[in-house]
PDB file of N, CA and C in Angstrom:
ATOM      1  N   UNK A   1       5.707 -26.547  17.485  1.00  0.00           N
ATOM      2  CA  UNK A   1       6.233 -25.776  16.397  1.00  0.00           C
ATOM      3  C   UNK A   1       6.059 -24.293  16.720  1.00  0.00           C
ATOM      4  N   UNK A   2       7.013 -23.387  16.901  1.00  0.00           N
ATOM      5  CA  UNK A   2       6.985 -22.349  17.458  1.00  0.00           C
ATOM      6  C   UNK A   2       7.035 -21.402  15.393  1.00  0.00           C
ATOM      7  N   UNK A   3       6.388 -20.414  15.738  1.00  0.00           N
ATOM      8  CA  UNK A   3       5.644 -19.605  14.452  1.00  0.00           C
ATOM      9  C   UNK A   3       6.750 -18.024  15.195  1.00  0.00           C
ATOM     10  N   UNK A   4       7.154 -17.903  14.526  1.00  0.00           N
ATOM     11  CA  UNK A   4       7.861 -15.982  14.664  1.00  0.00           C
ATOM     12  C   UNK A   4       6.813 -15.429  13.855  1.00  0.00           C
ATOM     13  N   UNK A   5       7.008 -14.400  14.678  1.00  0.00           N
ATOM     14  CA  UNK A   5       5.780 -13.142  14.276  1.00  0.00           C
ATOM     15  C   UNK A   5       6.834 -12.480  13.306  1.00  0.00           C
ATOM     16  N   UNK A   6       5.629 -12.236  12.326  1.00  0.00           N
ATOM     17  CA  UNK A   6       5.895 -11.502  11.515  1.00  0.00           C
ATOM     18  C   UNK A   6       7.006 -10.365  11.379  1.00  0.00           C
ATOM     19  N   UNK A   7       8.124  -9.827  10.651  1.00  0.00           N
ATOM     20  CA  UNK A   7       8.687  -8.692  10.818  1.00  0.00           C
ATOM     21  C   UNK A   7       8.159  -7.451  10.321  1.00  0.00           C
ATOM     22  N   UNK A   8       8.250  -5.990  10.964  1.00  0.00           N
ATOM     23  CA  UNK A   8       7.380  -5.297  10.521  1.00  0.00           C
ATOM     24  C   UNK A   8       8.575  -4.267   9.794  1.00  0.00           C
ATOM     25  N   UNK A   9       7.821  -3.573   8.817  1.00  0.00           N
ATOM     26  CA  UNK A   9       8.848  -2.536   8.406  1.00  0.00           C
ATOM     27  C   UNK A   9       8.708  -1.200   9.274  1.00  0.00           C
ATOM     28  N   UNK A  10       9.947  -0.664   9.581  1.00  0.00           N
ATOM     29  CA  UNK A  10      10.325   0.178  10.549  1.00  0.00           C
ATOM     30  C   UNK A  10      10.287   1.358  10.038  1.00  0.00           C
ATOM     31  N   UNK A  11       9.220   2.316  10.773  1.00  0.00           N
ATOM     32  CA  UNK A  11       8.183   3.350  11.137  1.00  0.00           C
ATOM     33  C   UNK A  11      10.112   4.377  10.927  1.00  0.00           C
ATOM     34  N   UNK A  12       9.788   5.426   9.765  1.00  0.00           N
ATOM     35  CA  UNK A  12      10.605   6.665  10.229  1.00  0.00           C
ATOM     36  C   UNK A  12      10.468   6.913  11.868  1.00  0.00           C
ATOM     37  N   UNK A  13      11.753   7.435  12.710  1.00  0.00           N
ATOM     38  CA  UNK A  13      11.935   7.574  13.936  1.00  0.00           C
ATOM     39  C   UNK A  13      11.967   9.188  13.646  1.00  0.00           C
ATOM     40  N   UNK A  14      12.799   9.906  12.290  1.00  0.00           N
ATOM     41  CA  UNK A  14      13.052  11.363  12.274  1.00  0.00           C
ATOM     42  C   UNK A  14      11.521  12.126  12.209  1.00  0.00           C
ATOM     43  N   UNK A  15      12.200  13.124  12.894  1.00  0.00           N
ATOM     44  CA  UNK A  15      11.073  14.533  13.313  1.00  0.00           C
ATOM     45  C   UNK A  15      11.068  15.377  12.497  1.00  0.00           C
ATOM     46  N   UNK A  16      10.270  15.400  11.015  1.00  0.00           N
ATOM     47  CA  UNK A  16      10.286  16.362   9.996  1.00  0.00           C
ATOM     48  C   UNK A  16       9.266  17.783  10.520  1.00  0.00           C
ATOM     49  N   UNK A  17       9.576  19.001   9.776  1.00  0.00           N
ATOM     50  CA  UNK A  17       8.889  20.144   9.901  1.00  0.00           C
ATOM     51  C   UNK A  17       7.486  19.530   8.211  1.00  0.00           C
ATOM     52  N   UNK A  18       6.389  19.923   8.407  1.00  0.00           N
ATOM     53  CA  UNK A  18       5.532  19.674   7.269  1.00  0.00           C
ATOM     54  C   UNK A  18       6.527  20.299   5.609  1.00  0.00           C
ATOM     55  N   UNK A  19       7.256  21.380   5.994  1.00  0.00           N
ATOM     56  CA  UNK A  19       7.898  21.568   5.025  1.00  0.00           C
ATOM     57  C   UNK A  19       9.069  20.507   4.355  1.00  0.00           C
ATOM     58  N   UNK A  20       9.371  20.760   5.272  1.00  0.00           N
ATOM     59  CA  UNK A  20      10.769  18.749   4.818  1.00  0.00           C
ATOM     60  C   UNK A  20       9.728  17.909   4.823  1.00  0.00           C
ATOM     61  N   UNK A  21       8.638  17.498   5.710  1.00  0.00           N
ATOM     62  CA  UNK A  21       8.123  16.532   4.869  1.00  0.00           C
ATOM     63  C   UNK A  21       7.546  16.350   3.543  1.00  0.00           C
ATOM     64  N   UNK A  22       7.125  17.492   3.341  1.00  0.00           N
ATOM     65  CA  UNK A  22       6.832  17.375   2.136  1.00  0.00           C
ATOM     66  C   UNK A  22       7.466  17.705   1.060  1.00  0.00           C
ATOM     67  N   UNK A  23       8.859  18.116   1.448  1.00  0.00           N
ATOM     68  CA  UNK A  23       9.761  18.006   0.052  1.00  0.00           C
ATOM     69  C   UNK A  23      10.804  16.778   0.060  1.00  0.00           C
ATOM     70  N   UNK A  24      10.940  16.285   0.947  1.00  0.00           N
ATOM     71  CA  UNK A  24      11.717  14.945   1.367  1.00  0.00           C
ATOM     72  C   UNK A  24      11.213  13.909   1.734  1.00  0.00           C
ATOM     73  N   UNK A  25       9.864  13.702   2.151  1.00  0.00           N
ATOM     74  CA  UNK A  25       9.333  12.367   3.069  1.00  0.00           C
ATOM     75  C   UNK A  25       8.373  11.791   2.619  1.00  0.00           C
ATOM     76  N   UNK A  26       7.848  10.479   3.136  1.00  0.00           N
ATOM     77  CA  UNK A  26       6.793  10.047   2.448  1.00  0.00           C
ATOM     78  C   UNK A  26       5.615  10.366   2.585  1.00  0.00           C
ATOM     79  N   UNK A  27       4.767  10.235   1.964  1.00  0.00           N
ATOM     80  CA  UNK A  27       3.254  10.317   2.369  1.00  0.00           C
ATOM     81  C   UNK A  27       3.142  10.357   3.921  1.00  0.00           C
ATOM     82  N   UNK A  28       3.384   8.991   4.732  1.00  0.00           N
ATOM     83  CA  UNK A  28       3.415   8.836   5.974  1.00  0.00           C
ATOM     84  C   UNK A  28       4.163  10.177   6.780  1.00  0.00           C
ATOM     85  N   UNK A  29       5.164  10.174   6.529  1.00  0.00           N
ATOM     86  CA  UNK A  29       5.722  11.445   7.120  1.00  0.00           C
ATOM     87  C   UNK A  29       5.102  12.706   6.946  1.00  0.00           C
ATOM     88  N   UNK A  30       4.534  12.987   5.839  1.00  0.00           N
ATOM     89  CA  UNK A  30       3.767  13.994   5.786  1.00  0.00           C
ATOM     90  C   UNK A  30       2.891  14.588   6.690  1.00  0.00           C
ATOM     91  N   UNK A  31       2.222  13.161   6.622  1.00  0.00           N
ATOM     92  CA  UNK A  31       0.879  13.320   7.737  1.00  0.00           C
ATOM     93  C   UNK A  31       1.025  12.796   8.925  1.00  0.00           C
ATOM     94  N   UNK A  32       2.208  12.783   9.301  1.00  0.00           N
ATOM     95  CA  UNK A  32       2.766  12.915  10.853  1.00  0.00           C
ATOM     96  C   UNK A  32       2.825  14.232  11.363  1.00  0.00           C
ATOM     97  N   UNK A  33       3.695  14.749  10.169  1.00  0.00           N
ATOM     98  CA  UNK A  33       4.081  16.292  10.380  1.00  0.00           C
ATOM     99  C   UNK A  33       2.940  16.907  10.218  1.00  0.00           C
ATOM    100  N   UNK A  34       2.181  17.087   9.886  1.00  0.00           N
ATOM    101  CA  UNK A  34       0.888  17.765   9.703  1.00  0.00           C
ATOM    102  C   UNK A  34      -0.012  17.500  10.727  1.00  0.00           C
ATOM    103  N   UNK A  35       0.042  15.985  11.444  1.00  0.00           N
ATOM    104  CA  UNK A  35      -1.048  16.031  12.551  1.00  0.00           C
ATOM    105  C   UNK A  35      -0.498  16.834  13.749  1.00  0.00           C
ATOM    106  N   UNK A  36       1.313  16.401  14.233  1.00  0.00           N
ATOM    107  CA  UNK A  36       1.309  17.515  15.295  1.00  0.00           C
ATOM    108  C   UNK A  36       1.440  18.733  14.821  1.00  0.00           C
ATOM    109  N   UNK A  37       1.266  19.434  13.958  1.00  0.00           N
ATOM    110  CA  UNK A  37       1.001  21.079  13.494  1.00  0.00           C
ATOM    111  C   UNK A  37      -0.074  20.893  14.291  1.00  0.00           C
ATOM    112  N   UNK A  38      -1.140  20.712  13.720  1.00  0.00           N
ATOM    113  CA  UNK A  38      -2.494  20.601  14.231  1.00  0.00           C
ATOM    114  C   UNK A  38      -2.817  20.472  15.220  1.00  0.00           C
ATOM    115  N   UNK A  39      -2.298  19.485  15.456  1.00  0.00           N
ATOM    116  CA  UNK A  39      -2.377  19.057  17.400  1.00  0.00           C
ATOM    117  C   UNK A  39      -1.496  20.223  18.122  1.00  0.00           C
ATOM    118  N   UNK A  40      -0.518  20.708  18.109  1.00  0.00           N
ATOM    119  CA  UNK A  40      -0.242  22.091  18.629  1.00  0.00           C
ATOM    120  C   UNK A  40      -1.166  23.375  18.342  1.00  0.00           C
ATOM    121  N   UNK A  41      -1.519  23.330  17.271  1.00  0.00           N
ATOM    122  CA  UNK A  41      -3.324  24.289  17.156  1.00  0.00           C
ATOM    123  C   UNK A  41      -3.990  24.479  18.053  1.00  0.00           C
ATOM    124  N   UNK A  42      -4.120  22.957  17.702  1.00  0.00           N
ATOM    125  CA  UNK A  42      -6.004  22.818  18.892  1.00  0.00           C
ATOM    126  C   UNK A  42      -5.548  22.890  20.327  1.00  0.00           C
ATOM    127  N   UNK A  43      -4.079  22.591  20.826  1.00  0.00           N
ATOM    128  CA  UNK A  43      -3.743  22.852  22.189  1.00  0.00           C
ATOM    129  C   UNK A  43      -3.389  23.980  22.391  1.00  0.00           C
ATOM    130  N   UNK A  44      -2.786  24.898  21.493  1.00  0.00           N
ATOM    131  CA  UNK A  44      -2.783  26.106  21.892  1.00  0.00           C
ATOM    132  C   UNK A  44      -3.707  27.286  22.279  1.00  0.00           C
ATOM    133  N   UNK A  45      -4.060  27.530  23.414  1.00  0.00           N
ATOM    134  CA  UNK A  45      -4.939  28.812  23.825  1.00  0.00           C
ATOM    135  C   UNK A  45      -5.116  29.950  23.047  1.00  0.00           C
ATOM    136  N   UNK A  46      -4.274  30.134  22.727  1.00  0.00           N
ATOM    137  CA  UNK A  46      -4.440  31.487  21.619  1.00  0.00           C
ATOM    138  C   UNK A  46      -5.099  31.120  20.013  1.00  0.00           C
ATOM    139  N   UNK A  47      -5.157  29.664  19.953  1.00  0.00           N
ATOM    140  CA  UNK A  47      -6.190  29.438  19.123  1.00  0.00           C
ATOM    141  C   UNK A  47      -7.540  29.618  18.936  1.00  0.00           C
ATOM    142  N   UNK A  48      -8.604  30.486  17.685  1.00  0.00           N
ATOM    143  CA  UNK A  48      -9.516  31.125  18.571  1.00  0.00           C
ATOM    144  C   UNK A  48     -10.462  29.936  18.065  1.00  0.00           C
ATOM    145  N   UNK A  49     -11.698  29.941  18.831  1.00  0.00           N
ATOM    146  CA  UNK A  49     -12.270  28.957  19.026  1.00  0.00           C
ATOM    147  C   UNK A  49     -13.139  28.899  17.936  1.00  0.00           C
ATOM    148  N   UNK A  50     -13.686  29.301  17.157  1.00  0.00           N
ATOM    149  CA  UNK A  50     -14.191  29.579  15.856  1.00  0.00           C
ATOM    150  C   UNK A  50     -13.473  28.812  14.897  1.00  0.00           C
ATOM    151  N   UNK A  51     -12.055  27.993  15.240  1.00  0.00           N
ATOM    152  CA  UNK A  51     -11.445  27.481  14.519  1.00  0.00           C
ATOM    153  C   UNK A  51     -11.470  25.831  14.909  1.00  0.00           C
ATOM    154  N   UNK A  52     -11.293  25.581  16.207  1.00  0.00           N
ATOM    155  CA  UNK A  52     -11.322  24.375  17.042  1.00  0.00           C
ATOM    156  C   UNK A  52     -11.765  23.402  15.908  1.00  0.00           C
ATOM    157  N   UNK A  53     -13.013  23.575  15.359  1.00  0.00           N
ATOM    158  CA  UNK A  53     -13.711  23.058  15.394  1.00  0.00           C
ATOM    159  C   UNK A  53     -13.218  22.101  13.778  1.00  0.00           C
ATOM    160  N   UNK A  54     -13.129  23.211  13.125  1.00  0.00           N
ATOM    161  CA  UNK A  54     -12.535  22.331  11.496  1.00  0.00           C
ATOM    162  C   UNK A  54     -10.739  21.733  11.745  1.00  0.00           C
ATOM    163  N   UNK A  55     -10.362  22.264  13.192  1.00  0.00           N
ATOM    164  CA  UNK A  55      -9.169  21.682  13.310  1.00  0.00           C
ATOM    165  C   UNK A  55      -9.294  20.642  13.884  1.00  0.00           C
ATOM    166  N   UNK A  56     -10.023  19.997  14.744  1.00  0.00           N
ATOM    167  CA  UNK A  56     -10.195  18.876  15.421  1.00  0.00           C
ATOM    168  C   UNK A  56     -10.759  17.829  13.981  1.00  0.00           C
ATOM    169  N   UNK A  57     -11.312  18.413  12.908  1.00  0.00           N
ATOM    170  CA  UNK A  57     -12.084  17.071  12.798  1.00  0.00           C
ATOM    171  C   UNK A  57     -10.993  16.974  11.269  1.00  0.00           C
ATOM    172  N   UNK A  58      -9.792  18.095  10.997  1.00  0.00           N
ATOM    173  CA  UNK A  58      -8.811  17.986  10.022  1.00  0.00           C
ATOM    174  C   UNK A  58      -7.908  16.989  10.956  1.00  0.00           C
ATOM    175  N   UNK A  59      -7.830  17.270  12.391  1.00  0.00           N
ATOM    176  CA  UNK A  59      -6.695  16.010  13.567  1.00  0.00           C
ATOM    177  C   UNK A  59      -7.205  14.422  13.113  1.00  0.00           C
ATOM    178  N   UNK A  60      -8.584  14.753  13.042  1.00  0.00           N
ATOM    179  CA  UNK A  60      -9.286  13.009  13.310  1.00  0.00           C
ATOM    180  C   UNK A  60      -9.418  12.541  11.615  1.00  0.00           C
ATOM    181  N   UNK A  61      -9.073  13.560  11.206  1.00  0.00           N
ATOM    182  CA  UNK A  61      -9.329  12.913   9.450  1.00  0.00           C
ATOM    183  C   UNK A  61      -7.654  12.306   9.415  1.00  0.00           C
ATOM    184  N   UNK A  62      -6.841  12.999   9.273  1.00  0.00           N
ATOM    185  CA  UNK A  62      -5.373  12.908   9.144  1.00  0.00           C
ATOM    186  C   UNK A  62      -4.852  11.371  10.014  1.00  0.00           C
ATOM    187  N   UNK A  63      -5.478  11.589  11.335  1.00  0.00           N
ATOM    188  CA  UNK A  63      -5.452  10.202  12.126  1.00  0.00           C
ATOM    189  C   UNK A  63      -5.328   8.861  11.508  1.00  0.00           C
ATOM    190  N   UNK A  64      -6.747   8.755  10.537  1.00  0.00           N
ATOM    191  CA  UNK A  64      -7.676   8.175  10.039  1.00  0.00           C
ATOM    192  C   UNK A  64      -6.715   7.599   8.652  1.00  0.00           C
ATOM    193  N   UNK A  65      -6.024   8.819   8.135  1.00  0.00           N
ATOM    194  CA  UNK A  65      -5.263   7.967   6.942  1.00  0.00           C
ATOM    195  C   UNK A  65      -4.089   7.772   7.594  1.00  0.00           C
ATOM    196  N   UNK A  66      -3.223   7.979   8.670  1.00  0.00           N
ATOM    197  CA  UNK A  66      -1.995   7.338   9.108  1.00  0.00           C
ATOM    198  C   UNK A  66      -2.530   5.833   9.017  1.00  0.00           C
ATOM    199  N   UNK A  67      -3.603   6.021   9.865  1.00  0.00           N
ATOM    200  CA  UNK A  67      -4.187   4.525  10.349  1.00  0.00           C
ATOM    201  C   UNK A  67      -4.055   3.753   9.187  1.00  0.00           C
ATOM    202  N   UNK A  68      -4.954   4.132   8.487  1.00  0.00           N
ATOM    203  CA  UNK A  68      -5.046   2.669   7.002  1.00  0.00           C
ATOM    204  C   UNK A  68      -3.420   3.114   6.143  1.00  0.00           C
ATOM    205  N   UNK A  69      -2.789   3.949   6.586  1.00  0.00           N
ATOM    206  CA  UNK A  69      -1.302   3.567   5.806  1.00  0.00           C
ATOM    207  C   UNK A  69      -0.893   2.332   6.435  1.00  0.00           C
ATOM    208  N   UNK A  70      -0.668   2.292   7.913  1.00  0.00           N
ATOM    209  CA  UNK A  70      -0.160   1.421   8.849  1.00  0.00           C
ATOM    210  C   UNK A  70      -0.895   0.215   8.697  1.00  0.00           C
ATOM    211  N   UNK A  71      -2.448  -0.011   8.540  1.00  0.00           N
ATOM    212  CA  UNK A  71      -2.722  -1.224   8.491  1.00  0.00           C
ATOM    213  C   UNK A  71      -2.058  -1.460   6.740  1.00  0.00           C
ATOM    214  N   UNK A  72      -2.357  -0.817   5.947  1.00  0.00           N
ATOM    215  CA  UNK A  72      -1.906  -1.582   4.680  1.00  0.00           C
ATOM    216  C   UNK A  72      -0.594  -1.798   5.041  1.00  0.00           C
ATOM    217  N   UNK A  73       0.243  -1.009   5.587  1.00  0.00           N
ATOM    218  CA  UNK A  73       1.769  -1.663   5.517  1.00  0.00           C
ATOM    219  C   UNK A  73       1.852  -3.321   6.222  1.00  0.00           C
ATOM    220  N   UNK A  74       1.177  -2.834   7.447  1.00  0.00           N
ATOM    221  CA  UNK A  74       1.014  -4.656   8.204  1.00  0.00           C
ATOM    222  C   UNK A  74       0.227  -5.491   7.104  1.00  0.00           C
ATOM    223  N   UNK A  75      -0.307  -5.512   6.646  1.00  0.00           N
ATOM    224  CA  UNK A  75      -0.842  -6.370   5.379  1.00  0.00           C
ATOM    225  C   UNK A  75      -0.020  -6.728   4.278  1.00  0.00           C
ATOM    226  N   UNK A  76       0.507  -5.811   3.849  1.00  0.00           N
ATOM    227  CA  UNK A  76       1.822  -6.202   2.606  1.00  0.00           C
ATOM    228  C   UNK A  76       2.876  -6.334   3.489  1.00  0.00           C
ATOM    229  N   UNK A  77       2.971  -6.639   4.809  1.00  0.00           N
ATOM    230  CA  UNK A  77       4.117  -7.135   5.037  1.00  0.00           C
ATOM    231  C   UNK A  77       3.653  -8.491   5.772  1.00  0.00           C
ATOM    232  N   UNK A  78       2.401  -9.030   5.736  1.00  0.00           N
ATOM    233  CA  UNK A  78       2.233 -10.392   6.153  1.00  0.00           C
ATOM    234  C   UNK A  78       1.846 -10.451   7.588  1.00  0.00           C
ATOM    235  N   UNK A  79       1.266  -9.185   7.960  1.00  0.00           N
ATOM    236  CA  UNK A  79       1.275  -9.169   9.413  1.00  0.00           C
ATOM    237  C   UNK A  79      -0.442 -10.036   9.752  1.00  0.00           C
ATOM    238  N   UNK A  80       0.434 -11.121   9.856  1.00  0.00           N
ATOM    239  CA  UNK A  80      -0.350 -12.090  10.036  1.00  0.00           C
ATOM    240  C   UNK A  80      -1.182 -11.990  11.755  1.00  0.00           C
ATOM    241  N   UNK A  81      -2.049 -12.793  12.499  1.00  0.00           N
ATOM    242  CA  UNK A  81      -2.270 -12.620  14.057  1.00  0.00           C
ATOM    243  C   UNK A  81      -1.594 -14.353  14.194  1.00  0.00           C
ATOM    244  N   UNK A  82      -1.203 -14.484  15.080  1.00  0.00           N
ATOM    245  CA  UNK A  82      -0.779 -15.669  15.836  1.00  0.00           C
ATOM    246  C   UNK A  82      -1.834 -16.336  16.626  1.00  0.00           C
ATOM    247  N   UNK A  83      -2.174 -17.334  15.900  1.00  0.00           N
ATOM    248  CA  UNK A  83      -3.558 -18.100  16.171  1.00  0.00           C
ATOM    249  C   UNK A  83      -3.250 -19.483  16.472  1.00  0.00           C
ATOM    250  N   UNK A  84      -1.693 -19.915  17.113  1.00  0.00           N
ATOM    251  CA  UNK A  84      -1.424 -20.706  17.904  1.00  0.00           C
ATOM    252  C   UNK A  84      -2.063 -20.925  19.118  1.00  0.00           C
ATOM    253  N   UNK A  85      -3.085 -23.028  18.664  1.00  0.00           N
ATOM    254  CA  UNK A  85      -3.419 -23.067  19.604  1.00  0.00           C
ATOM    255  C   UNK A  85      -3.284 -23.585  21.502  1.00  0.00           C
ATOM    256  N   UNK A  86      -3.943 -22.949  22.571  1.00  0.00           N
ATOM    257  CA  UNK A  86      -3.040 -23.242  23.511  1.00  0.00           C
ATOM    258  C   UNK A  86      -4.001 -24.604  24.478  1.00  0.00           C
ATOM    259  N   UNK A  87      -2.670 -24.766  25.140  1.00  0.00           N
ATOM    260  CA  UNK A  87      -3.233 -26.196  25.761  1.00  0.00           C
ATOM    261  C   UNK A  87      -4.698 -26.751  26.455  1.00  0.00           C
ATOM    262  N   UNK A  88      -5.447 -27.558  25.724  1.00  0.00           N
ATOM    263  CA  UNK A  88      -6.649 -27.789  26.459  1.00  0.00           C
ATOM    264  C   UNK A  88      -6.127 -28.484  27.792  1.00  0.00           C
ATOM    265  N   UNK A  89      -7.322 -27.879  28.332  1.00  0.00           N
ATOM    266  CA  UNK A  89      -7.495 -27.880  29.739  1.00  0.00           C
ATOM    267  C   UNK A  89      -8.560 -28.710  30.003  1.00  0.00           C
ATOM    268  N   UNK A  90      -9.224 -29.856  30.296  1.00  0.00           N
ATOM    269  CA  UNK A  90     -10.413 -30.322  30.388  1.00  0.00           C
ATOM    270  C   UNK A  90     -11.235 -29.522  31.548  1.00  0.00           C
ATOM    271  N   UNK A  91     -10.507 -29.183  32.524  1.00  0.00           N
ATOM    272  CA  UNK A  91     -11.127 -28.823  33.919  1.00  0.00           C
ATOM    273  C   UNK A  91     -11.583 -27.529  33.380  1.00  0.00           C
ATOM    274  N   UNK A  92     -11.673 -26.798  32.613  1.00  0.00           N
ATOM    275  CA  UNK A  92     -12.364 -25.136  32.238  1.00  0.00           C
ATOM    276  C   UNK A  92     -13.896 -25.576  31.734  1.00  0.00           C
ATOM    277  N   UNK A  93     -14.104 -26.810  31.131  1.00  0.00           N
ATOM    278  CA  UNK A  93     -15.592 -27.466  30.812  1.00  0.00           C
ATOM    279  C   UNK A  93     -16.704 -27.731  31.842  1.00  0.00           C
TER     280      UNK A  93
END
């Protein structure tokens, strides 16, 4: 009995500015647009370093809620793991 994986709902592909995202986009988009702001920050050299520091850990916070958007979306969408089991082998004993 073959099991299909789950379908997932499909991730915006468009490249908002934080400003369109946040007058047009979702939450998620928001904080897309907002992490690469940030992430162009902390890579930019002319960023002074006195700053690095609340910008790196505003990168890893922002990270942090994409993340649990994405797992809740795989959850309300059934994103089950595939725990089909595979052929015993006696000779691996």
């Amino acid at each position: 009995m073959d099991i299909e994986p789950p379908k997932r709902k499909r991730r915006s592909k468009r490249k908002l500015s934080v400003t369109q995202a946040a007058s047009d986009g979702s939450t998620r988009e928001l904080l897309v647009a907002m992490r690469d702001r940030v992430a162009r920050a902390v890579e930019n050299p002319d960023t002074p370093a006195r700053d690095l520091a609340a910008l790196t850990k505003r990168l890893m916070d922002i990270a942090r809620e994409i993340k649990a958007i994405d797992t809740q979306d795989n959850a309300e969408a059934g994103g089950r793991i595939d725990t089909r089991d595979e052929e015993f082998d006696p000779s691996t004993i």
